[in-house]
Protein backbone atom coordinates (compact mmCIF):
# COMPACT_ATOMS: atom_id res chain seq x y z
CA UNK A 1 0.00 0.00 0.00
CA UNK A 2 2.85 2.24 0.47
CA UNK A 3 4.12 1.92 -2.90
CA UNK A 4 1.18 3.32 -4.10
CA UNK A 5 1.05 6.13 -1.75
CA UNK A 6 4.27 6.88 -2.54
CA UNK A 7 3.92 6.63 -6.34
CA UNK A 8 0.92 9.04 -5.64
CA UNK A 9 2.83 11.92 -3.60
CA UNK A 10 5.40 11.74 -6.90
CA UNK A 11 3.00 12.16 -9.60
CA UNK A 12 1.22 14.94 -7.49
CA UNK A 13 4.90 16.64 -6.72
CA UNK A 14 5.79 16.27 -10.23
CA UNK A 15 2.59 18.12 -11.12
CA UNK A 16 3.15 20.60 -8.22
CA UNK A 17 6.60 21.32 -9.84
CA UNK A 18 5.35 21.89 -13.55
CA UNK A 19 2.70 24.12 -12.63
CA UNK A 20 4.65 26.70 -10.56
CA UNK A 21 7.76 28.08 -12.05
CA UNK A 22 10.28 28.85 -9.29
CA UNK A 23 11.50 31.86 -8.75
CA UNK A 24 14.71 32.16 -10.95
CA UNK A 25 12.54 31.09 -13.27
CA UNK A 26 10.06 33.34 -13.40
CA UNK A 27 13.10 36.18 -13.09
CA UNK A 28 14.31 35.63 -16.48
CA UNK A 29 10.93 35.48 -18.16
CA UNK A 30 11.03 38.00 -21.19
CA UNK A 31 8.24 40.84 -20.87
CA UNK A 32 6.72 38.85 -23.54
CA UNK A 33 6.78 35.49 -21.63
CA UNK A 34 5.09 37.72 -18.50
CA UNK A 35 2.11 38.71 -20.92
CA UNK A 36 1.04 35.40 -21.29
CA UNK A 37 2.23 33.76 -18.59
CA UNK A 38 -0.75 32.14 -16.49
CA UNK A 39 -3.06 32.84 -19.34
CA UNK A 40 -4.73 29.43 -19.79
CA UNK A 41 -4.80 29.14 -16.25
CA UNK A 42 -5.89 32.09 -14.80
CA UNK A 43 -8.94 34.51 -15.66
CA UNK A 44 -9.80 37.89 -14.32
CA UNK A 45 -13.06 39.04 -13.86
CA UNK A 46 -14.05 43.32 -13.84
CA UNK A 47 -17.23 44.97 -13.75
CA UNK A 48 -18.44 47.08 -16.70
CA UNK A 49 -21.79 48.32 -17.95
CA UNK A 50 -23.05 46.92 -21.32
CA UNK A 51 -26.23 48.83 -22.93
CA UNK A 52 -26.49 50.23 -19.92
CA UNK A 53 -27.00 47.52 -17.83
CA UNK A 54 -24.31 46.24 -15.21
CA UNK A 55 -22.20 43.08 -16.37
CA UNK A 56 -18.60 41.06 -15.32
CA UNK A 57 -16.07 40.70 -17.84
CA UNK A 58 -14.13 37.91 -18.17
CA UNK A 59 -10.35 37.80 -19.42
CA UNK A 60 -7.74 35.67 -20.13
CA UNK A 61 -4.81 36.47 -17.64
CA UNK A 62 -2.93 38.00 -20.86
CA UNK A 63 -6.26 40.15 -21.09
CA UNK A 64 -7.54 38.35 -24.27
CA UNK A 65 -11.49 38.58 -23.49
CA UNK A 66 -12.94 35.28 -23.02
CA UNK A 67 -16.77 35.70 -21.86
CA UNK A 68 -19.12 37.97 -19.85
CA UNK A 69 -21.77 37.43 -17.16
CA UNK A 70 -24.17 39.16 -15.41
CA UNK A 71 -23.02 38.43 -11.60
CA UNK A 72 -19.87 38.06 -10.31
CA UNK A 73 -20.98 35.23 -8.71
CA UNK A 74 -21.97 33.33 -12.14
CA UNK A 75 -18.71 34.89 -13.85
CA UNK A 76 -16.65 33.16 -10.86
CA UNK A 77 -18.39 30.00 -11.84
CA UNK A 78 -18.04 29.76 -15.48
CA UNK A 79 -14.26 30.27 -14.63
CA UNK A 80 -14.04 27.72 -12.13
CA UNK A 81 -15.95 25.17 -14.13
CA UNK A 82 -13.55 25.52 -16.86
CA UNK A 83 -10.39 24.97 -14.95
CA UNK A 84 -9.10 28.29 -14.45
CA UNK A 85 -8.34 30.34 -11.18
CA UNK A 86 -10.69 33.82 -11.08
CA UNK A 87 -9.16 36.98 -10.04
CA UNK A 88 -10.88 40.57 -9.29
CA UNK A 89 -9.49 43.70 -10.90
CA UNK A 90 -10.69 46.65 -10.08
């Protein structure tokens, strides 16, 4: 059983380690790199007004628009449900 425990911790570590860039890294990204770093994985949500009526935006992290929404709340779901972290600029 502990084979497969520890099997588990190494795929999860693995996945740990490929998902978060460590700090050198990150360092020598290009301003380029920067712009669309974290932009499949991350979405920021902003409130505007569309024909008047009040609305969330929803972007890619490298600010591509990728949907809208009428609540917050709903915009923070769509994100969610799609795999993405939401974040609030305002």
């Amino acid at each position: 059983m502990s084979d497969i425990n520890d099997r588990i911790d190494d795929v999860e570590e693995q996945e740990e380690a490929e998902a978060f860039p460590s700090a050198e890294e990150l360092r020598r990204l290009s301003p380029l790199a920067w712009a669309q770093y974290g932009a499949r994985q991350i979405a920021y949500v902003r409130p505007v007004i569309v024909n008047g009526q009040p609305a969330v935006a929803i972007h890619a992290a490298d600010g591509t628009p990728i949907g809208a929404a009428p609540t917050m709340a709903l915009a923070t779901a769509a994100i969610v449900q799609h795999g993405m972290g939401p974040a609030l600029v305002h």
